[in-house]
N, C-alpha and C. Protein backbone atom coordinates (compact mmCIF):
# COMPACT_ATOMS: atom_id res chain seq x y z
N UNK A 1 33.81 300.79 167.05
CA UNK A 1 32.91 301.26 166.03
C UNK A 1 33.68 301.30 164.71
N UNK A 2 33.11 300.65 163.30
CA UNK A 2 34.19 300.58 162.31
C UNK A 2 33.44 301.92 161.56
N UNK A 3 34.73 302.13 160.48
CA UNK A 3 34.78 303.48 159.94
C UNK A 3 33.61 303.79 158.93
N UNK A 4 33.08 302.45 158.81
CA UNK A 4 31.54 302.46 157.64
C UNK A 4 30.73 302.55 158.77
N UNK A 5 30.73 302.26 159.69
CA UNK A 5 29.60 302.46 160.87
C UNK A 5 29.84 303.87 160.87
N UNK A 6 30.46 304.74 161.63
CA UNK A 6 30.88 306.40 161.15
C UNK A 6 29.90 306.81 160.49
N UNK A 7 30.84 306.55 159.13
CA UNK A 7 30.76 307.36 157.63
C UNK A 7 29.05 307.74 157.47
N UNK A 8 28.50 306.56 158.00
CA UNK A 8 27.03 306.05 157.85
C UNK A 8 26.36 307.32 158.90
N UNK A 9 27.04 307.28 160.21
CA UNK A 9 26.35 308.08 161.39
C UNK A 9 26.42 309.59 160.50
N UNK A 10 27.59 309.72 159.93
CA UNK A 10 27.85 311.17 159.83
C UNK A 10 27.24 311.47 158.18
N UNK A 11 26.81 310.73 157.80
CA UNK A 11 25.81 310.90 156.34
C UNK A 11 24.57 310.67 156.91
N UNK A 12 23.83 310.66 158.04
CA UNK A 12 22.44 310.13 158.42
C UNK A 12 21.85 311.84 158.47
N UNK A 13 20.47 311.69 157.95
CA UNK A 13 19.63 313.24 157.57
C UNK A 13 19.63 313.39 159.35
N UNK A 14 19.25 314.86 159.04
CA UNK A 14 18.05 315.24 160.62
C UNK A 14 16.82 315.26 160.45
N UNK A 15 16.11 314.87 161.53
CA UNK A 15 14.61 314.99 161.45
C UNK A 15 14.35 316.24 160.86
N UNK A 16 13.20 316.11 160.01
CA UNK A 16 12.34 317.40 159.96
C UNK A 16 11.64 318.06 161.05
N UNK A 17 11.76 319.13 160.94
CA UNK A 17 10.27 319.70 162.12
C UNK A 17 11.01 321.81 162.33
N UNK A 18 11.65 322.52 161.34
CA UNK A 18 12.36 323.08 161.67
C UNK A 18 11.56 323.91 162.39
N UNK A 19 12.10 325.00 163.33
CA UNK A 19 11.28 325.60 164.17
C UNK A 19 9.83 325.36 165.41
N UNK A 20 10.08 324.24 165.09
CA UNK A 20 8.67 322.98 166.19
C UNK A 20 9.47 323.40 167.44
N UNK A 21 9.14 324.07 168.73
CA UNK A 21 9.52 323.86 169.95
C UNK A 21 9.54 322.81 170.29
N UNK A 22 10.79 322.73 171.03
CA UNK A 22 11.03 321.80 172.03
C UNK A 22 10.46 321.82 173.64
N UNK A 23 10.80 321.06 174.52
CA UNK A 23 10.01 321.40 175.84
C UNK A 23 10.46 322.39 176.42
N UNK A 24 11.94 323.00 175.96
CA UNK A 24 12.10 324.41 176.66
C UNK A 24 11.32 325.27 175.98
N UNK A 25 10.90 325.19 174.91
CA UNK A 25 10.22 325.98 173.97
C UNK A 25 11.55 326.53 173.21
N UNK A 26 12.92 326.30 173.01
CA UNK A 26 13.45 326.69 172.30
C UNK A 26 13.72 325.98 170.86
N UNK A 27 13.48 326.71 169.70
CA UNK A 27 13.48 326.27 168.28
C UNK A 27 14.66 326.65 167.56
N UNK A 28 15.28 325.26 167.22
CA UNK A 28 16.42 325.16 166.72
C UNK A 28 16.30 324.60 165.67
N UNK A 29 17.32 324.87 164.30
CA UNK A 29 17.75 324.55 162.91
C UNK A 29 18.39 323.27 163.10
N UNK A 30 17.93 322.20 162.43
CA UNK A 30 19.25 321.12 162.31
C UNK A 30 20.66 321.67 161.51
N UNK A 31 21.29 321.32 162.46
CA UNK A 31 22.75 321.44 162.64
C UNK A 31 23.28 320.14 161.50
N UNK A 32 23.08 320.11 160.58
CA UNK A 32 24.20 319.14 159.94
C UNK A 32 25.30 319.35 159.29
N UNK A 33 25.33 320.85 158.57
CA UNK A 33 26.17 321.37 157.90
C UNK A 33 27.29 321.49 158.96
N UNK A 34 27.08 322.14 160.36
CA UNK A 34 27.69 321.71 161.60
C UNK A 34 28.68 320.62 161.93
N UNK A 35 27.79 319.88 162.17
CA UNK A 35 28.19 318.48 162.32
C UNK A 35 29.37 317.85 161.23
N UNK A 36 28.84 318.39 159.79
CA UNK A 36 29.89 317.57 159.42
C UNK A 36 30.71 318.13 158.91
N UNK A 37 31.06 319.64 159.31
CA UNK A 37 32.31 320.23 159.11
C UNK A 37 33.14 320.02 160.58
N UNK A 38 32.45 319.68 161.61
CA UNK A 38 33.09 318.98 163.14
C UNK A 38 33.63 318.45 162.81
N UNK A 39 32.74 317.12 162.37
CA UNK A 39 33.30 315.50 162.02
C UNK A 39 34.54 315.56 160.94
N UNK A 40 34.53 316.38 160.10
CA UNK A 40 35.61 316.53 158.79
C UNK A 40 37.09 316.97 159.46
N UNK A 41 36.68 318.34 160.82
CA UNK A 41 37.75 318.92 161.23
C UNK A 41 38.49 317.93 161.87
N UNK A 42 37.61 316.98 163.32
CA UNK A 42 38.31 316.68 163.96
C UNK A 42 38.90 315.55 163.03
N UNK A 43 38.34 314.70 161.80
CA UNK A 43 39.15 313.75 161.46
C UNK A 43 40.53 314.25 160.70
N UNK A 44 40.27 315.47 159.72
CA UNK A 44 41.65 316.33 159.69
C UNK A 44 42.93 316.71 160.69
N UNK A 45 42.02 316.75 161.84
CA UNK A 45 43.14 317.03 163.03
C UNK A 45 43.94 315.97 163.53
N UNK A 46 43.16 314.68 163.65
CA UNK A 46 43.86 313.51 164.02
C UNK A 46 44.65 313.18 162.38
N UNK A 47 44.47 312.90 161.79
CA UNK A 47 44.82 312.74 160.56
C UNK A 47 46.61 313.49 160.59
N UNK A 48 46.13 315.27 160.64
CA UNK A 48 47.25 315.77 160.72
C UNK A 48 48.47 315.72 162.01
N UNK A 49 48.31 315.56 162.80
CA UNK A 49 48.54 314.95 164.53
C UNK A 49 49.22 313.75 164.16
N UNK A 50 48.76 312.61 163.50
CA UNK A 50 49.45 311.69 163.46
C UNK A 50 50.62 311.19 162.51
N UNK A 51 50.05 312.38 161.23
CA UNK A 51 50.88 312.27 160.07
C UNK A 51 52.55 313.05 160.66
N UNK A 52 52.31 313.66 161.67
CA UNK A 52 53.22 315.25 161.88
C UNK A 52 53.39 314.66 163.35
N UNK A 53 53.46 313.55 164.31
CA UNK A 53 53.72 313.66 165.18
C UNK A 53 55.39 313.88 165.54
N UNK A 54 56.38 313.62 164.97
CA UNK A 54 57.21 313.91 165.46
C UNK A 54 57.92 315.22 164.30
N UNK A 55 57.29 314.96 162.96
CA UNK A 55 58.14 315.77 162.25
C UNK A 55 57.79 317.20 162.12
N UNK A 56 56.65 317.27 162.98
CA UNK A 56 56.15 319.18 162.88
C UNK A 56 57.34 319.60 164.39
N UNK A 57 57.83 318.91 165.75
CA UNK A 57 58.79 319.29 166.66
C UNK A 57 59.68 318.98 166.20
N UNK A 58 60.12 318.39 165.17
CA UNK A 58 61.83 318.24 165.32
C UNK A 58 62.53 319.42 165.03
N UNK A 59 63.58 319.75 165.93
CA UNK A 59 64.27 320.79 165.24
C UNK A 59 63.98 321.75 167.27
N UNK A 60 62.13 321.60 167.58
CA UNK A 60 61.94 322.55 168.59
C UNK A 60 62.38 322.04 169.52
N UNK A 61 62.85 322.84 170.42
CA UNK A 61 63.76 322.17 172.02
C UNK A 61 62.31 323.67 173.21
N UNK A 62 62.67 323.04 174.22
CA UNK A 62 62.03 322.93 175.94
C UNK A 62 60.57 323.77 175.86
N UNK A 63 60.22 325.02 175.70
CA UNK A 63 59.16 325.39 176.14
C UNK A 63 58.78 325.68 174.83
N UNK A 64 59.27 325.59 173.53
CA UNK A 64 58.46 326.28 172.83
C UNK A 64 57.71 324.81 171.97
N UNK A 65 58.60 323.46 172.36
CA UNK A 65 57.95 322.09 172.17
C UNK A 65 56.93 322.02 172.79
N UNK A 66 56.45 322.40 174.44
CA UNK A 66 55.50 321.98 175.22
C UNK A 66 54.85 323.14 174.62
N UNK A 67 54.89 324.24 174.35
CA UNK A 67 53.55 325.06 173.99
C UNK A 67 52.85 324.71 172.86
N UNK A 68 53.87 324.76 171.74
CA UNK A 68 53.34 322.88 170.88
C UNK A 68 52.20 322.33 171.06
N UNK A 69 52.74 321.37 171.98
CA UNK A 69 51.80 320.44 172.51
C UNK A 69 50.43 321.08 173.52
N UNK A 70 50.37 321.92 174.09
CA UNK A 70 49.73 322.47 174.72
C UNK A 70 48.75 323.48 173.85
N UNK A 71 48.86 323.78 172.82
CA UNK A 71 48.23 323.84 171.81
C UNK A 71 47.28 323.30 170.96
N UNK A 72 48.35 322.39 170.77
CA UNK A 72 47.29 320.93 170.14
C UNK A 72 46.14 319.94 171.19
N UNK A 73 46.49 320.13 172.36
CA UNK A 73 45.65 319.44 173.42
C UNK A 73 44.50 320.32 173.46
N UNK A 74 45.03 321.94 172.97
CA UNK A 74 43.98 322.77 173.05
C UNK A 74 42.50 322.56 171.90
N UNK A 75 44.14 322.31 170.92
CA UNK A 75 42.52 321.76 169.43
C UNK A 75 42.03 321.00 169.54
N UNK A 76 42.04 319.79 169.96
CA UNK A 76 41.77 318.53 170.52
C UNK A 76 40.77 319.18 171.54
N UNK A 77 40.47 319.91 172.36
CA UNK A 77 39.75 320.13 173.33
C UNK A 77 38.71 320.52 173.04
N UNK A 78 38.63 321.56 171.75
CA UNK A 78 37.94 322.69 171.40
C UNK A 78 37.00 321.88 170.30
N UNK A 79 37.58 320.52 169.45
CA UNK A 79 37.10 319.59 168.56
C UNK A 79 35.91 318.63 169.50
N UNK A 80 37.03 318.11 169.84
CA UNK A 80 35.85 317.59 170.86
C UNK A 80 34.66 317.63 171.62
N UNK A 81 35.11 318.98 172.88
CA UNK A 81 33.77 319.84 172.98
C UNK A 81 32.71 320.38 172.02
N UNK A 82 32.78 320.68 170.74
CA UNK A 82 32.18 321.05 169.68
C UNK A 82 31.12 319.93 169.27
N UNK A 83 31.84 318.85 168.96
CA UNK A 83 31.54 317.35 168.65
C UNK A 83 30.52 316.89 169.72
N UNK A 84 31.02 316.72 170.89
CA UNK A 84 29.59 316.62 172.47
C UNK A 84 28.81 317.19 172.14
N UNK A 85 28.44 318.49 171.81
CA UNK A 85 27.75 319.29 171.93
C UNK A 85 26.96 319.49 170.73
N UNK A 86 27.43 319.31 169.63
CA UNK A 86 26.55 318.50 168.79
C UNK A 86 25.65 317.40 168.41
N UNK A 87 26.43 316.17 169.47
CA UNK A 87 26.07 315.16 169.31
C UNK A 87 25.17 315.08 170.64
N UNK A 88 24.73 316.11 171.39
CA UNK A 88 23.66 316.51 172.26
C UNK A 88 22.69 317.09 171.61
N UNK A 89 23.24 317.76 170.51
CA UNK A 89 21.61 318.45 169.80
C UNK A 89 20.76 317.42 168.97
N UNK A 90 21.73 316.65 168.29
CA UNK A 90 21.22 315.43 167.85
C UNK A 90 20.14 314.60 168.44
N UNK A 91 20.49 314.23 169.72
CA UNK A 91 19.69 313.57 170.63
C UNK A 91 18.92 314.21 170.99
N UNK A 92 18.57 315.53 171.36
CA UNK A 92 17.38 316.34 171.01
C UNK A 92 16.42 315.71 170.35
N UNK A 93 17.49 316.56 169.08
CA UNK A 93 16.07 316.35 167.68
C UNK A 93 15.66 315.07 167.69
N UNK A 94 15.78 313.73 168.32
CA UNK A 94 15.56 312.91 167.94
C UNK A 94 14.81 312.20 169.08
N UNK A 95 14.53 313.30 170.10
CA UNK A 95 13.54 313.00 171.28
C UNK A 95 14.35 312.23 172.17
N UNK A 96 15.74 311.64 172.18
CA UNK A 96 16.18 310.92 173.19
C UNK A 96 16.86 311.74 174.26
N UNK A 97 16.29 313.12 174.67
CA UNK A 97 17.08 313.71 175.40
C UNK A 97 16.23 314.98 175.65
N UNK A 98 16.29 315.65 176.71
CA UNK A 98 15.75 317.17 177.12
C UNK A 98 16.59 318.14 176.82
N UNK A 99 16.46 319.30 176.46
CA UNK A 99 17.36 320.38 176.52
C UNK A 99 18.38 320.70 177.89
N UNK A 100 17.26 320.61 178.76
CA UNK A 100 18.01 321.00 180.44
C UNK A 100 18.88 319.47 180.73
N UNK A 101 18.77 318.31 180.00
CA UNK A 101 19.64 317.06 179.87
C UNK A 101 21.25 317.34 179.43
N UNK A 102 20.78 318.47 178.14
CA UNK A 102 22.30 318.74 176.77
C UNK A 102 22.90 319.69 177.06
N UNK A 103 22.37 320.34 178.14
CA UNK A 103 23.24 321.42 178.84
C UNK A 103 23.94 320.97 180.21
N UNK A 104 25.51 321.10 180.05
CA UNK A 104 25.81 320.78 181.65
C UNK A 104 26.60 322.52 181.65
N UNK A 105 26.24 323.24 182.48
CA UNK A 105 26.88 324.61 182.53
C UNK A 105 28.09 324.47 183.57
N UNK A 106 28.31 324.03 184.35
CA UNK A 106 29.62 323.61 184.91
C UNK A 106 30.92 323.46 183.98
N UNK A 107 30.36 322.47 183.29
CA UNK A 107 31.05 321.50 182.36
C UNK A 107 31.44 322.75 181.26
N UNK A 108 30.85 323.39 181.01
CA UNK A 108 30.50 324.62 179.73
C UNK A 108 31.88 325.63 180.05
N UNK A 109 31.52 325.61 181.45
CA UNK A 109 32.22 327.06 182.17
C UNK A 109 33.60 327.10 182.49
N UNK A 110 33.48 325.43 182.55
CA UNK A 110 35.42 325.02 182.94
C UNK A 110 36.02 325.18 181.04
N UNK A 111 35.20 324.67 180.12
CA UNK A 111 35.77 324.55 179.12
C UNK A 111 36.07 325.51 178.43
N UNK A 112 35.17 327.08 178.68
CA UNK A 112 35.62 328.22 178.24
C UNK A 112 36.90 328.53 178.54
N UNK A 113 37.11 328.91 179.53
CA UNK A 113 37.84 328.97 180.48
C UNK A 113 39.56 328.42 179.57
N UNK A 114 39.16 326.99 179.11
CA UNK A 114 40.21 326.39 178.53
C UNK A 114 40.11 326.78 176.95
N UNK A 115 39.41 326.83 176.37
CA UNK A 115 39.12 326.69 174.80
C UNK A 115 38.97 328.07 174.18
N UNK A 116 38.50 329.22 175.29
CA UNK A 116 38.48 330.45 174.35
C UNK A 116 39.96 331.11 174.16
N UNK A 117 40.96 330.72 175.06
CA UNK A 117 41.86 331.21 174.59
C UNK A 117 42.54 330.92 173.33
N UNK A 118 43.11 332.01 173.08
CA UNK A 118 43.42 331.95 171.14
C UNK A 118 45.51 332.10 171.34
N UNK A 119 46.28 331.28 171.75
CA UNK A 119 47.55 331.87 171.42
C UNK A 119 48.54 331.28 170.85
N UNK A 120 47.21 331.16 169.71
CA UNK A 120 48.20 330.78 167.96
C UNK A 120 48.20 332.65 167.07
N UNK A 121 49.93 332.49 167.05
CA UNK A 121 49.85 333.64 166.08
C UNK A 121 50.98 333.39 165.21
N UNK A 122 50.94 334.21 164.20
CA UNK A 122 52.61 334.07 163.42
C UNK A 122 53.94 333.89 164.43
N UNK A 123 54.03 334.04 165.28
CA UNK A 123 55.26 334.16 165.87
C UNK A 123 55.45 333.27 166.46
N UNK A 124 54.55 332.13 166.68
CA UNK A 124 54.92 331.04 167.63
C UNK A 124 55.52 329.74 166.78
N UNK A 125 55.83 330.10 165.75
CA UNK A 125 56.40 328.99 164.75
C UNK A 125 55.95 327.71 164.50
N UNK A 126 54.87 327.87 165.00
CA UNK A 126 53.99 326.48 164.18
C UNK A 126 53.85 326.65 163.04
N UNK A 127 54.24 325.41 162.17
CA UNK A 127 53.75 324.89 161.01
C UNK A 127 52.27 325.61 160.55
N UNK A 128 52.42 326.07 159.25
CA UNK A 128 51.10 326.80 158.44
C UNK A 128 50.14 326.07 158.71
N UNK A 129 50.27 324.62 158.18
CA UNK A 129 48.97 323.81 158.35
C UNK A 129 48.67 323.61 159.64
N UNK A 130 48.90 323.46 160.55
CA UNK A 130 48.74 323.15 162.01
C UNK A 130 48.03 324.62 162.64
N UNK A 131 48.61 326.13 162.36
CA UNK A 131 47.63 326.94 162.52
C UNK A 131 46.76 327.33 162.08
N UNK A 132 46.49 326.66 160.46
CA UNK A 132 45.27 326.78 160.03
C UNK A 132 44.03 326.02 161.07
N UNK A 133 44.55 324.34 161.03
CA UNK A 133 43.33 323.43 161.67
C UNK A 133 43.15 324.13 163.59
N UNK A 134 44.17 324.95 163.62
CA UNK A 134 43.86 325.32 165.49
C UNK A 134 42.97 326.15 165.14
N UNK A 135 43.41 327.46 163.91
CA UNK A 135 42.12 328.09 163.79
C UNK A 135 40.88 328.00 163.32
N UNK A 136 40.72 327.24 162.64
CA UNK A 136 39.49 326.73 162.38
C UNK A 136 38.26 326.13 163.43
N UNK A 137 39.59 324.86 164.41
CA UNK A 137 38.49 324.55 165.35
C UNK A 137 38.35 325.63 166.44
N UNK A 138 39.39 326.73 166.43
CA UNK A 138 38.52 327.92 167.42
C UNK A 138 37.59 328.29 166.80
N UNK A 139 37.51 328.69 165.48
CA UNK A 139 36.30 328.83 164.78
C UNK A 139 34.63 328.63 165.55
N UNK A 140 35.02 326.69 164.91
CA UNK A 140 33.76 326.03 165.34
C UNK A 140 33.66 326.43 166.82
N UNK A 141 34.52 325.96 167.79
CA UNK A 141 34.44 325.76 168.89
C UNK A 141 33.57 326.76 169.62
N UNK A 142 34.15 328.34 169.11
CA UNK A 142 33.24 329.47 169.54
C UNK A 142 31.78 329.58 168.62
N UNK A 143 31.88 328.70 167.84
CA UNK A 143 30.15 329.13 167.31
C UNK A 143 29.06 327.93 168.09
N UNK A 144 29.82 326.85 168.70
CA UNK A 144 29.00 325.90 169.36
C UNK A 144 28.96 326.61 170.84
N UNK A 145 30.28 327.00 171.26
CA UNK A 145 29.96 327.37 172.68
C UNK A 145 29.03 328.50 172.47
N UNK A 146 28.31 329.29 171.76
CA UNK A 146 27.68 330.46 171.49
C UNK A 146 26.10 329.92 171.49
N UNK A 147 26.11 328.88 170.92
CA UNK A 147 24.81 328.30 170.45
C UNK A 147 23.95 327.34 171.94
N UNK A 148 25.54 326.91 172.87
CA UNK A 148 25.37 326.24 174.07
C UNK A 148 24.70 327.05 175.17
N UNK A 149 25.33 328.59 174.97
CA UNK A 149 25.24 329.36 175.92
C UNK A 149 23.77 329.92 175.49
N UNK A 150 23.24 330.02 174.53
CA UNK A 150 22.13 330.37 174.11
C UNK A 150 21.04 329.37 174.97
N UNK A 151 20.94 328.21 174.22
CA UNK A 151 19.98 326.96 174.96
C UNK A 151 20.34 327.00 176.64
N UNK A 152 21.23 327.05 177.16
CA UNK A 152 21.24 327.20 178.91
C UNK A 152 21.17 328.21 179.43
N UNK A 153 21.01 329.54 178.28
CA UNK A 153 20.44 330.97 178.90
C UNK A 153 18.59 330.41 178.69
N UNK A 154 17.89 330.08 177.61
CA UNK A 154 16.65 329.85 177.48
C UNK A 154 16.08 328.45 178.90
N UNK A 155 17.39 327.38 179.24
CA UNK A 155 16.55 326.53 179.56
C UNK A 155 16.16 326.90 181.20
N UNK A 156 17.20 328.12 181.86
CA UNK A 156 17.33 328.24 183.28
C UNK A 156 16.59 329.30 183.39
N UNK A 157 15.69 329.71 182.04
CA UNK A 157 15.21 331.53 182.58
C UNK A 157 13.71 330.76 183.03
């Protein structure tokens, strides 16, 4: 997919219809402001990831390198999931999809599990910029998993 194909997806409006039930009967806001602070984060994150791949560890030696990295797999996790899960509401609004389709709660339940934990703090010596973008996509990450858990509390009652 080239980067004007993107640019294009992630500048495209949402349907109108705000508050129109869906077949769960649940009425949802288009999400774009959403979406393209996702789309902005995760391209910031790769952006920063690749600019900083070796020069944000140099210097760190054995576990406090892998927590590092185990970190960043975390933002990466939390971006991503955010991003699915957007790009499920999308398909919603746009009739190519059911609600009880954009919910997988399995899938939801393993990722909490991984993504709500938070253990970026001052003391773990990451780079400023690097704990800004982790916190941020915990940010998003917990306002999509919030919004997920909402639609698969409405679609199973």
């Amino acid at each position: 997919m080239s980067v004007s194909h993107i640019s294009f997806m992630a500048k495209k409006d949402h349907p109108t219809g705000i508050g129109q039930p869906y077949q769960s009967n649940f009425a949802i806001v288009p999400l774009s402001r959403t979406y393209d602070e996702a789309f902005t984060l995760l391209v910031e994150a790769r952006n920063y990831l690749s600019a900083n791949r070796t020069a944000s560890r140099h210097g760190i030696h054995g576990s406090a390198k892998m927590k590092q990295f185990v970190e960043e797999m975390r933002m990466t996790s939390r971006l991503i999931r955010a991003m699915a899960w957007l790009l499920a509401v999308r398909a919603v609004e746009e009739g190519e999809i059911d609600w009880e389709d954009a919910v997988d709660l399995d899938d939801l339940m393993v990722d909490l599990q991984i993504c709500v934990r938070d253990d970026c703090d001052e003391e773990t010596g990451f780079p400023p910029a690097l704990r800004d973008l982790m916190e941020r996509a915990h940010s998003l990450y917990m306002r999509t998993a919030r919004m997920e858990l909402q639609v698969a509390a409405r679609c199973s009652a």
